[in-house]
C-alpha atoms as a PDB file:
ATOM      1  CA  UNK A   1     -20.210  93.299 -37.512  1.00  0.00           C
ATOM      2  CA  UNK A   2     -18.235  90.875 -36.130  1.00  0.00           C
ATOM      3  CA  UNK A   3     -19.689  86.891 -36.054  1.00  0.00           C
ATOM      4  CA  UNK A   4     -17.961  83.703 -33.888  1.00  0.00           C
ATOM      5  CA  UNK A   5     -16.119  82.458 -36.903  1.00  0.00           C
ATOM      6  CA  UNK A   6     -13.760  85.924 -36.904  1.00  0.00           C
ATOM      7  CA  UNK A   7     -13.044  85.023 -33.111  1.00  0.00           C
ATOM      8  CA  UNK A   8     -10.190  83.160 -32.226  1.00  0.00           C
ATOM      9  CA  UNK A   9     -10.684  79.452 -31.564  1.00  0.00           C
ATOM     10  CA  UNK A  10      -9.344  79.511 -28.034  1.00  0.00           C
ATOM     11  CA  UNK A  11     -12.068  82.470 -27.438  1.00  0.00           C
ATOM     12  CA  UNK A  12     -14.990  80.096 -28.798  1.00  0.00           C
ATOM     13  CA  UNK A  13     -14.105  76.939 -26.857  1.00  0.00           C
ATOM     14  CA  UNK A  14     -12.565  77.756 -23.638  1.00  0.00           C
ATOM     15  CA  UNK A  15     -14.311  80.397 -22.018  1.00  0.00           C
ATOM     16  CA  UNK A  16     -17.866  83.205 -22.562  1.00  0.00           C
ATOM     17  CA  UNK A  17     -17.422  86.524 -23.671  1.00  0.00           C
ATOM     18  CA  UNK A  18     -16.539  88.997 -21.079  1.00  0.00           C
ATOM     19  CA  UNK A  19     -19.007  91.739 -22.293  1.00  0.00           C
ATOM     20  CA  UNK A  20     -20.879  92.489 -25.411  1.00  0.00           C
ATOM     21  CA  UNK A  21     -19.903  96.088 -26.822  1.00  0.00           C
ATOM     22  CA  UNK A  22     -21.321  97.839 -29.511  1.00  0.00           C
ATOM     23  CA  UNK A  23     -18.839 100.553 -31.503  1.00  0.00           C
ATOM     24  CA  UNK A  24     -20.235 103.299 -33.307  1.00  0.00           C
ATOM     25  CA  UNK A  25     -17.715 105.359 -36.142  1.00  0.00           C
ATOM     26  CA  UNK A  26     -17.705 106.098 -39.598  1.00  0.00           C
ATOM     27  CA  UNK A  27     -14.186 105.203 -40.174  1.00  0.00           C
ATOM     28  CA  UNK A  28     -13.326 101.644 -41.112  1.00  0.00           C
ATOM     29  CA  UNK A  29      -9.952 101.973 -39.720  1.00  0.00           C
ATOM     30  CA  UNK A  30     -11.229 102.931 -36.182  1.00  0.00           C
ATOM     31  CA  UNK A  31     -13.492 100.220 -36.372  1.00  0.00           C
ATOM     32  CA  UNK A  32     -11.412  97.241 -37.203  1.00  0.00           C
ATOM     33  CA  UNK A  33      -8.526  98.189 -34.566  1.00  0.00           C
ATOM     34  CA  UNK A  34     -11.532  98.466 -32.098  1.00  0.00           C
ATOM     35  CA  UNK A  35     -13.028  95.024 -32.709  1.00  0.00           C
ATOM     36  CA  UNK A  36      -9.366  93.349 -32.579  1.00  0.00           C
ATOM     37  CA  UNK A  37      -8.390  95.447 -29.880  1.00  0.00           C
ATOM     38  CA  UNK A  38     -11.502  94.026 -28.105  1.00  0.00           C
ATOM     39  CA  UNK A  39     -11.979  90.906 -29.542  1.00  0.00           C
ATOM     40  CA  UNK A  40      -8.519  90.018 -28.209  1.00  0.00           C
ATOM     41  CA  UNK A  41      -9.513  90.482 -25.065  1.00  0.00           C
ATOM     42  CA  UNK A  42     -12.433  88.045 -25.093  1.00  0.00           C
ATOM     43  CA  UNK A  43     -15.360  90.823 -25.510  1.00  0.00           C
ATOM     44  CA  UNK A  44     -17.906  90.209 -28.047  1.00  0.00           C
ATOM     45  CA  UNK A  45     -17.722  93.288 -30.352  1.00  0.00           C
ATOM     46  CA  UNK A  46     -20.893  94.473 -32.721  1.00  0.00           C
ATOM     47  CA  UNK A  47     -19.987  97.248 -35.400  1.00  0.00           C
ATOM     48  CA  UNK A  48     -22.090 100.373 -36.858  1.00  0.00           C
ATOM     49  CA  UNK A  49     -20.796 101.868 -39.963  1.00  0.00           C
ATOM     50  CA  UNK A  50     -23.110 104.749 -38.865  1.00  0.00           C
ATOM     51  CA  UNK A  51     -25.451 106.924 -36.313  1.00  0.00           C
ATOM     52  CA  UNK A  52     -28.436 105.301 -37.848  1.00  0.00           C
ATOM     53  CA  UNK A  53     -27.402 102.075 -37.978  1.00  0.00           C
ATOM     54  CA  UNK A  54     -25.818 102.253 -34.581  1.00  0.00           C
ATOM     55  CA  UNK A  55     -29.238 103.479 -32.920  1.00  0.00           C
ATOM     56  CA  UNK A  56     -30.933 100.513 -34.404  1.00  0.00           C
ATOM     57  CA  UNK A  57     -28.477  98.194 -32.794  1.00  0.00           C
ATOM     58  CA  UNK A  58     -29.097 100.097 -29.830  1.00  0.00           C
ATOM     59  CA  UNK A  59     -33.148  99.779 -30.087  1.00  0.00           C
ATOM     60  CA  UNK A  60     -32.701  95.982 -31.027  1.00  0.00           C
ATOM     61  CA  UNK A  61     -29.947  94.424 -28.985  1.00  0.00           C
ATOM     62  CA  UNK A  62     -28.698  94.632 -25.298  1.00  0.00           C
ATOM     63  CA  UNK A  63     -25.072  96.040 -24.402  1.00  0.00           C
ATOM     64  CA  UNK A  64     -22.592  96.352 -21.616  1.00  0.00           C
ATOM     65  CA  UNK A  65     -21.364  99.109 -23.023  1.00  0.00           C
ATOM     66  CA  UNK A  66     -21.206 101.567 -26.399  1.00  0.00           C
ATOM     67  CA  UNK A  67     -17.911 103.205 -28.035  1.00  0.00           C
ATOM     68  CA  UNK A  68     -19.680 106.419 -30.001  1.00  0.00           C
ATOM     69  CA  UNK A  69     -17.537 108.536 -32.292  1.00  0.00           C
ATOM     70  CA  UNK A  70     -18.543 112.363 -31.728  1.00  0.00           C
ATOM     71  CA  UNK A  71     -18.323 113.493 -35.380  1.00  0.00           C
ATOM     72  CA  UNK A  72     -20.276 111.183 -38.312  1.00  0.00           C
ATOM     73  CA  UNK A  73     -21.554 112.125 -41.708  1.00  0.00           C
ATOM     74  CA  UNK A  74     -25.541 111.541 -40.853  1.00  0.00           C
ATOM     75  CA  UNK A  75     -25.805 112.493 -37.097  1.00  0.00           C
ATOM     76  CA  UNK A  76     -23.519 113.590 -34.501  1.00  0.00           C
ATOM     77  CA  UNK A  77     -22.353 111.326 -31.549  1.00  0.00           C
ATOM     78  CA  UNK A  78     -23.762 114.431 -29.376  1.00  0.00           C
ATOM     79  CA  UNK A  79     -27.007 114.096 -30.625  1.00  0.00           C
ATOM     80  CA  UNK A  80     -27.153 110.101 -30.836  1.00  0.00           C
ATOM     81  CA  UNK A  81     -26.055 110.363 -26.609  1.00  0.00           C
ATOM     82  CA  UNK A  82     -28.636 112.610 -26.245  1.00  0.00           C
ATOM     83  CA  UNK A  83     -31.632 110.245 -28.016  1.00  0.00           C
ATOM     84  CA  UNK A  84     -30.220 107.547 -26.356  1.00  0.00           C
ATOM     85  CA  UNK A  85     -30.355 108.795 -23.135  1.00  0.00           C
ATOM     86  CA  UNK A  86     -34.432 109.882 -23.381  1.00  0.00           C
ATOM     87  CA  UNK A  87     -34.820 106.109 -23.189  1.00  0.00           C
ATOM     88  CA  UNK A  88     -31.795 104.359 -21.614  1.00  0.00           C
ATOM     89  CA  UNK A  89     -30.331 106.100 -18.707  1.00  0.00           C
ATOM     90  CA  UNK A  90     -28.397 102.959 -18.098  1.00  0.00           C
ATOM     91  CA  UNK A  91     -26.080 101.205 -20.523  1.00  0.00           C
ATOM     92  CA  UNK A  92     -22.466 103.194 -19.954  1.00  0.00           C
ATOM     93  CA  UNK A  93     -21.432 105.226 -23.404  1.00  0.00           C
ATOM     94  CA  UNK A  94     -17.768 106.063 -23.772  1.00  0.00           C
ATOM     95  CA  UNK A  95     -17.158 108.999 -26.544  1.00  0.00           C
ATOM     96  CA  UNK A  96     -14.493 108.619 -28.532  1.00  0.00           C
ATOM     97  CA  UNK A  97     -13.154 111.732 -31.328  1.00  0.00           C
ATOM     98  CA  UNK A  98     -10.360 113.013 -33.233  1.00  0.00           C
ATOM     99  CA  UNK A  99     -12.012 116.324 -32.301  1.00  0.00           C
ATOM    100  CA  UNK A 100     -10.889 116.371 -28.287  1.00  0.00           C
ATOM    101  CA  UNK A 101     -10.940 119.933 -26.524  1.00  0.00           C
ATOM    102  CA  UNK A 102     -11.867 120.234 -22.424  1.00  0.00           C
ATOM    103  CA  UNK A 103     -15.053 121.948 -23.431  1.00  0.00           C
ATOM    104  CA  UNK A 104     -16.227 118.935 -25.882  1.00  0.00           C
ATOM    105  CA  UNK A 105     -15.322 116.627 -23.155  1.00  0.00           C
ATOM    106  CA  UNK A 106     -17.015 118.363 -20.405  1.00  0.00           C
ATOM    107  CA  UNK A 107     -20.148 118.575 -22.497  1.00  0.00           C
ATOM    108  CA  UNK A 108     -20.853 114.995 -23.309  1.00  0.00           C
ATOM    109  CA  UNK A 109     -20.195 113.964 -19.700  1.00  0.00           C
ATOM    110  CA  UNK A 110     -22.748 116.364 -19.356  1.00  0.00           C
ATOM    111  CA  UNK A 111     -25.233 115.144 -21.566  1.00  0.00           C
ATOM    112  CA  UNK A 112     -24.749 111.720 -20.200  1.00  0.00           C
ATOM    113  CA  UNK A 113     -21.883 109.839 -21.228  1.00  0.00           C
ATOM    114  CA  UNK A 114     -19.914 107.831 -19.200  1.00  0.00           C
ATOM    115  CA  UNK A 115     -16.469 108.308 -20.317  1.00  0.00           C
ATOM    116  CA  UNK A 116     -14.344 110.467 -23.033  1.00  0.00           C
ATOM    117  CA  UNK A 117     -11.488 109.139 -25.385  1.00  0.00           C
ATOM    118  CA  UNK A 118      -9.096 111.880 -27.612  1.00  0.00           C
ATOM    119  CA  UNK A 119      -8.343 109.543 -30.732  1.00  0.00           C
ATOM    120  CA  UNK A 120      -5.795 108.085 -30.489  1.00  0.00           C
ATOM    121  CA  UNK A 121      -6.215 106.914 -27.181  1.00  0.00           C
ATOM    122  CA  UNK A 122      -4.122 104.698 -24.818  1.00  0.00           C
ATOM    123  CA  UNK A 123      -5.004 100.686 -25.304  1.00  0.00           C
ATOM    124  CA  UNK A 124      -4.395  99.537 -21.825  1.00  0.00           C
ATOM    125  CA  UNK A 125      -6.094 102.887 -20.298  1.00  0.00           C
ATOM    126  CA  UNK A 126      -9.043 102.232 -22.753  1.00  0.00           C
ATOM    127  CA  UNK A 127      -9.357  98.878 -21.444  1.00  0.00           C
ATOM    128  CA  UNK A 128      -8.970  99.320 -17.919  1.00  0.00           C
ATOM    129  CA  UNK A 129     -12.274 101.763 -18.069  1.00  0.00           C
ATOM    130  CA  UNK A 130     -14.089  99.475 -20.108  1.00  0.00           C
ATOM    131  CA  UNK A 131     -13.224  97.016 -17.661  1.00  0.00           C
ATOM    132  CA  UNK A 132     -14.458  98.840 -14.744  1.00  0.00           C
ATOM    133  CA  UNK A 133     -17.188 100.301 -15.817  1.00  0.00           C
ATOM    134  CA  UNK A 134     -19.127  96.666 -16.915  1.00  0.00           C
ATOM    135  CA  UNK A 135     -17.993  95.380 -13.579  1.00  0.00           C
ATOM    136  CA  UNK A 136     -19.324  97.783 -12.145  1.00  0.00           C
ATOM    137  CA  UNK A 137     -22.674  97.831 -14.066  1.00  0.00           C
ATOM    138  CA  UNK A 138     -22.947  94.553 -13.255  1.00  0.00           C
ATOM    139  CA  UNK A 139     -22.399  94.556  -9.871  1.00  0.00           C
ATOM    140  CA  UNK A 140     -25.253  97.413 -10.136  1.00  0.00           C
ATOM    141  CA  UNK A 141     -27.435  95.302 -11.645  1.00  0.00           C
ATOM    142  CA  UNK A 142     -26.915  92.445  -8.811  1.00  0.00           C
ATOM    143  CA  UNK A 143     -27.816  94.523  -6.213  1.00  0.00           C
ATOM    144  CA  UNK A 144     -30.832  95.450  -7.559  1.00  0.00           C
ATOM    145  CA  UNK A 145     -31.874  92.140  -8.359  1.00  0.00           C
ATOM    146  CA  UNK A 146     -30.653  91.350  -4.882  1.00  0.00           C
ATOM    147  CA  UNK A 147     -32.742  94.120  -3.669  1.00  0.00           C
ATOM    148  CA  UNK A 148     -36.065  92.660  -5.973  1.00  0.00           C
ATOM    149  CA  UNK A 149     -35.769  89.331  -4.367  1.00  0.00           C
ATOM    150  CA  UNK A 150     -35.698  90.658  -1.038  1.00  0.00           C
ATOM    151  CA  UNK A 151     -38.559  92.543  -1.673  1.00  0.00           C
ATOM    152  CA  UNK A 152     -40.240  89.509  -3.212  1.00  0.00           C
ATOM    153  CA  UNK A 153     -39.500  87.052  -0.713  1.00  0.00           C
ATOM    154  CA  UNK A 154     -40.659  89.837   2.404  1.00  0.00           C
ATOM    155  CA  UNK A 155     -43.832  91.187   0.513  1.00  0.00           C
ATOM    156  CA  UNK A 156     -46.731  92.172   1.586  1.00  0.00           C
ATOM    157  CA  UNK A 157     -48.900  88.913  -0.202  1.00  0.00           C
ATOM    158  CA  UNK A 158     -45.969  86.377   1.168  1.00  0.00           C
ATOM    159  CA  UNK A 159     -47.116  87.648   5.213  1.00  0.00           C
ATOM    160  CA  UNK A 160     -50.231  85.484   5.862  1.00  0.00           C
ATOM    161  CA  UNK A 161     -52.998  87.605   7.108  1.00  0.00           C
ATOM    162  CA  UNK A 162     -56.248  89.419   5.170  1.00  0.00           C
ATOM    163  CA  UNK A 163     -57.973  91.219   8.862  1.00  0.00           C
ATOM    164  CA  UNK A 164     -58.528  94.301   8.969  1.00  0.00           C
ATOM    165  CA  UNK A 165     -55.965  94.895  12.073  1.00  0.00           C
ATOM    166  CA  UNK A 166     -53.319  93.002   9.666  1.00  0.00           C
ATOM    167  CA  UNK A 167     -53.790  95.199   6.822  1.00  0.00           C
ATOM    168  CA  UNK A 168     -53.489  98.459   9.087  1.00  0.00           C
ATOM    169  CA  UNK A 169     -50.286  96.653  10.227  1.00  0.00           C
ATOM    170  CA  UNK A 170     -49.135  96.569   6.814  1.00  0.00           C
ATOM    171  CA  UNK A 171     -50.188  99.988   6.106  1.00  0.00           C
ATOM    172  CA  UNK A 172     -48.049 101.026   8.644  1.00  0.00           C
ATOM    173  CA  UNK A 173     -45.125  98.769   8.292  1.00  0.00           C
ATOM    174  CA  UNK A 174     -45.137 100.641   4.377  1.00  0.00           C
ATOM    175  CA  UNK A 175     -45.088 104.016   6.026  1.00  0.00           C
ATOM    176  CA  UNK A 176     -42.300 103.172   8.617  1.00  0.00           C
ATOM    177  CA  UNK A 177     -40.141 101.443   6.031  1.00  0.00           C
ATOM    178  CA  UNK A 178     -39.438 105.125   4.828  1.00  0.00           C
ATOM    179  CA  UNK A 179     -38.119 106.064   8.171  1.00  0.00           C
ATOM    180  CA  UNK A 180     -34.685 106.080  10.023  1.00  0.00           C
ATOM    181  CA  UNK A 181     -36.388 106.266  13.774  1.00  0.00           C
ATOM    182  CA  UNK A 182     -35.668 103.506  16.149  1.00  0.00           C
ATOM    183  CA  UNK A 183     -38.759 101.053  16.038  1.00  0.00           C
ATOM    184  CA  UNK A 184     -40.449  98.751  18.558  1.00  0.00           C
ATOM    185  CA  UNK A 185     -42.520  96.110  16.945  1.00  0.00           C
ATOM    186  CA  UNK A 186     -44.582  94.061  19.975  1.00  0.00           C
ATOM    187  CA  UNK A 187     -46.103  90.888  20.701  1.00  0.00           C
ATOM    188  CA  UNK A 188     -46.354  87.579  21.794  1.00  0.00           C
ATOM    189  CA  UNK A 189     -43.787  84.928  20.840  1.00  0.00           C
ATOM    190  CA  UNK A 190     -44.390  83.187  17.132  1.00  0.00           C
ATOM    191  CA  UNK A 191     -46.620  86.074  15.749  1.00  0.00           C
ATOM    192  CA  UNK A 192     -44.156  87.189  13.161  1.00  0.00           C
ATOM    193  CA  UNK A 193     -42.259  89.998  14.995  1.00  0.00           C
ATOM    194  CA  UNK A 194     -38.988  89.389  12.730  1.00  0.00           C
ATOM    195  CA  UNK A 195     -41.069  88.657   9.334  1.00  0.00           C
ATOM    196  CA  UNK A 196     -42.487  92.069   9.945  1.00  0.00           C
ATOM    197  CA  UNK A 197     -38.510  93.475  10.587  1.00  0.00           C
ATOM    198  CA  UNK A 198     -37.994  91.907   7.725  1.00  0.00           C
ATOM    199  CA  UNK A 199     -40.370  93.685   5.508  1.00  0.00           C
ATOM    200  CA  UNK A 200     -39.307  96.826   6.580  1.00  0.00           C
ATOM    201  CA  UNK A 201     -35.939  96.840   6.252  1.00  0.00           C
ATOM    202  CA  UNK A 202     -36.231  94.863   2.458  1.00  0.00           C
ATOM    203  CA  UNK A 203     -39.032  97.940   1.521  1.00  0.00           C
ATOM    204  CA  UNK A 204     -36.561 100.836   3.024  1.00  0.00           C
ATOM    205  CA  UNK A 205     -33.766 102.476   1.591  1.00  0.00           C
ATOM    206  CA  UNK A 206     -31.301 100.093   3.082  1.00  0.00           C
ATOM    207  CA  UNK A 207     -32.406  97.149   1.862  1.00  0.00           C
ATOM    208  CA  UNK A 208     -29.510  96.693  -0.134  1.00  0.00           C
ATOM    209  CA  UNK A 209     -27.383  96.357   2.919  1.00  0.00           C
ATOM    210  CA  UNK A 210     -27.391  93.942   5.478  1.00  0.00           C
ATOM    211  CA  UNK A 211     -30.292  92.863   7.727  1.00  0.00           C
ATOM    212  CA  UNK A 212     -28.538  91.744  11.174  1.00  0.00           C
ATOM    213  CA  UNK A 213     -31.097  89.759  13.664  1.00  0.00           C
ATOM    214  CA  UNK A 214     -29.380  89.770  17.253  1.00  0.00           C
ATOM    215  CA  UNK A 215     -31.312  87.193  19.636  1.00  0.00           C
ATOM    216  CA  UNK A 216     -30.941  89.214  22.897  1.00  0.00           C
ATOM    217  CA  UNK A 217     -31.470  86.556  25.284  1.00  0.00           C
ATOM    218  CA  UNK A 218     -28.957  84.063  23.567  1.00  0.00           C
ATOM    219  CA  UNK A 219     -26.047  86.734  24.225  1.00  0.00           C
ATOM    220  CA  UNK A 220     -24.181  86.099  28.266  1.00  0.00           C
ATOM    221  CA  UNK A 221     -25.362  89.953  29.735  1.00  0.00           C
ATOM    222  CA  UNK A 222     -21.436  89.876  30.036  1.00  0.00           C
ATOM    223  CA  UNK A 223     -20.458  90.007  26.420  1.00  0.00           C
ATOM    224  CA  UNK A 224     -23.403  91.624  25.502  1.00  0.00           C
ATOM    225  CA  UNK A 225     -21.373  94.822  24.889  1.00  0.00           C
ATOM    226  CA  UNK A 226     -18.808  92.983  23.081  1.00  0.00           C
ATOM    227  CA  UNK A 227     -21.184  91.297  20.936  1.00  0.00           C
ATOM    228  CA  UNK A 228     -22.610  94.365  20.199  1.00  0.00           C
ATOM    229  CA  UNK A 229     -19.677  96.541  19.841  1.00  0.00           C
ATOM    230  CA  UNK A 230     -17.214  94.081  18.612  1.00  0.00           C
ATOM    231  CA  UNK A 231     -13.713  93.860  20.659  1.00  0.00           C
ATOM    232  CA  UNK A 232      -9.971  93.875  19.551  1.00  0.00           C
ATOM    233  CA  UNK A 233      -7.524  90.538  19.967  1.00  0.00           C
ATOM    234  CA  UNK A 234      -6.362  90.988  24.120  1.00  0.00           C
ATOM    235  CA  UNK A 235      -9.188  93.291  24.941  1.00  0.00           C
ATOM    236  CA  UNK A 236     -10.416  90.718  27.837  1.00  0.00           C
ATOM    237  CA  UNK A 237      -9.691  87.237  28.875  1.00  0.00           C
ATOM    238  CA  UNK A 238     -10.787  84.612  25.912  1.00  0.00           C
ATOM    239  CA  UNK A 239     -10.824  87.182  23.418  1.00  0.00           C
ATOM    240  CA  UNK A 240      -8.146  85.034  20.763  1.00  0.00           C
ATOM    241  CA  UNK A 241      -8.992  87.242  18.228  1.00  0.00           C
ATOM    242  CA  UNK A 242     -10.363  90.464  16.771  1.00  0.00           C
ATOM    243  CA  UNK A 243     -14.221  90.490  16.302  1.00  0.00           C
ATOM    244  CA  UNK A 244     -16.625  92.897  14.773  1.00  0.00           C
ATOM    245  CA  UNK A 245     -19.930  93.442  16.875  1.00  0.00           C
ATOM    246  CA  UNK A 246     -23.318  93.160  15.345  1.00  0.00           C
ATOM    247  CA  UNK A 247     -23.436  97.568  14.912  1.00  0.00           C
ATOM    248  CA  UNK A 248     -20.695  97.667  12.335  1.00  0.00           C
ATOM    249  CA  UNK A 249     -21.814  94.184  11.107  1.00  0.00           C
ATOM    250  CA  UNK A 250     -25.642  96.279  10.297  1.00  0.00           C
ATOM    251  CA  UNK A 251     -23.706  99.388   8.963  1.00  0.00           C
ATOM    252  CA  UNK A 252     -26.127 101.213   6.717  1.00  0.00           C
ATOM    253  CA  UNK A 253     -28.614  98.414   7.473  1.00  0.00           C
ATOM    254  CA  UNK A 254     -31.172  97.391  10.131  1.00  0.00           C
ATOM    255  CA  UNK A 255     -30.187  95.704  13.181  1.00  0.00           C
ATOM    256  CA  UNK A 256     -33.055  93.577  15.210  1.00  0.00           C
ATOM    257  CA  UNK A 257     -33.238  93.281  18.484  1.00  0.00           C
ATOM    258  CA  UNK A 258     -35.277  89.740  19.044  1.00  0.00           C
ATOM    259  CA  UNK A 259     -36.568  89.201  22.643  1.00  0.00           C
ATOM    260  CA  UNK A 260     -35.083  92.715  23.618  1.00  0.00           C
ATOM    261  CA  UNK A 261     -37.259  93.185  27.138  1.00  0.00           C
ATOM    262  CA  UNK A 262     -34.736  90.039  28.196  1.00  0.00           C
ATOM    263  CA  UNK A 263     -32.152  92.629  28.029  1.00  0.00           C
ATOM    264  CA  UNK A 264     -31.639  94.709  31.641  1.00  0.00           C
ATOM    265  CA  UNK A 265     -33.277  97.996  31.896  1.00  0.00           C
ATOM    266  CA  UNK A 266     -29.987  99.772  32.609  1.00  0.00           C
ATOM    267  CA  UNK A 267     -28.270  98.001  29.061  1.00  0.00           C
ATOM    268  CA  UNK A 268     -31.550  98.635  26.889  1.00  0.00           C
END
């Protein structure tokens, strides 16, 4: 297992590990060109001489991602991806074997890993992957957190009101949240029209996307369709540049319309 004093100095001082990755295989050779291969490129690298010992790295510590080696003396790399995978549907597994054939490969991306490597592999291809698939864990794992906070900051217990007419509000809001119809949330100015937006667009499906709040009576009834639509550079007088309208801004999201009855009949 490797420890900070076997990293290079410039590694320690200057700058965090990229990515902690755990490399299960039986054969000290494979291991050692893993952890330098790694190592070198600023990754913090954990060894397992072993399935067993390899699972109980995997049960103890976290990783951004595991290197498994199909074929070992006490348990199979097929078999470890499998147990794995009961509990952790998450943390990417690349296999790795001496032992490659289109059928092997096609059955452990089928049993959950992320990625297969024919020994020997390619250096820079094996890093690229590795590369990509932690940045793009990661950026999975900011989205949801993204998505948590949302939730958390538009929840239920953060919108002030215990009546019985709130609660049935909330009620529905819940049961509308799962729903892609158009809807028109009413009533007088500074009773939380846009909080309740708010909640259900951060409890739907696209809360991971943007939330877009157009103020209909700020927008000139003249550029209303521009705002709305966006407009190309040249496509009227004043317009100095390309602009995207609030629609493709909300893509995949929820656009509000504040204020819409300010909005002519003809336009809404």
């Amino acid at each position: 297992m490797a420890d900070v004093a076997s990293l290079p100095p410039d590694v320690i001082l200057d700058q965090p590990a990229r990515g902690r990755i755990l490399v299960i295989d039986d054969e000290p050779d494979i291991r050692e060109s893993l952890e330098a291969l790694l190592s070198g490129e600023n990754y913090r690298v954990d060894l397992a001489p072993n399935a067993t010992d390899g699972q109980r790295l995997l049960e103890s510590s976290s990783y951004d991602l595991v290197l498994l080696d199909l074929m070992m003396p006490d348990k199979s790399g097929m078999q470890v991806l499998e147990e794995v995978r009961l509990r952790d549907q998450d943390t990417p597994i690349f296999m790795i074997t001496a032992y490659g054939s289109v059928q092997v490969a096609v059955d452990a991306l089928k049993r959950g890993a992320n990625d297969y490597f024919p020994k020997p592999w390619d250096n820079e291809k094996l890093l690229i992957e590795i590369d990509r698939m932690i940045a793009r864990r990661r950026l999975e794992r900011e989205n949801l957190e993204l998505k948590r906070a949302l939730k958390q900051r538009y929840s239920f217990p953060n919108i002030v009101g215990k009546s019985e007419r709130m609660l049935k509000i909330l009620d529905l809001v819940a049961q509308v949240a799962a729903s892609r119809a158009t809807i028109l949330i009413t009533g007088e100015t500074g009773t939380g029209k846009e909080l309740i937006a708010n909640a259900i667009h951060a409890h739907s499906a696209r809360a991971e996307h943007s939330f877009v709040p157009v103020h209909s009576g700020s927008v000139p009834p003249d550029l209303l369709e521009s705002a709305l639509f966006g407009h190309v550079k040249g496509a009227f007088t004043g317009a100095v540049a390309s602009r995207k309208g609030y629609f493709e801004i909300a893509n995949r999201g929820t656009i509000f319309f504040d204020e819409i009855g300010t909005i002519s009949l003809e336009t809404q």
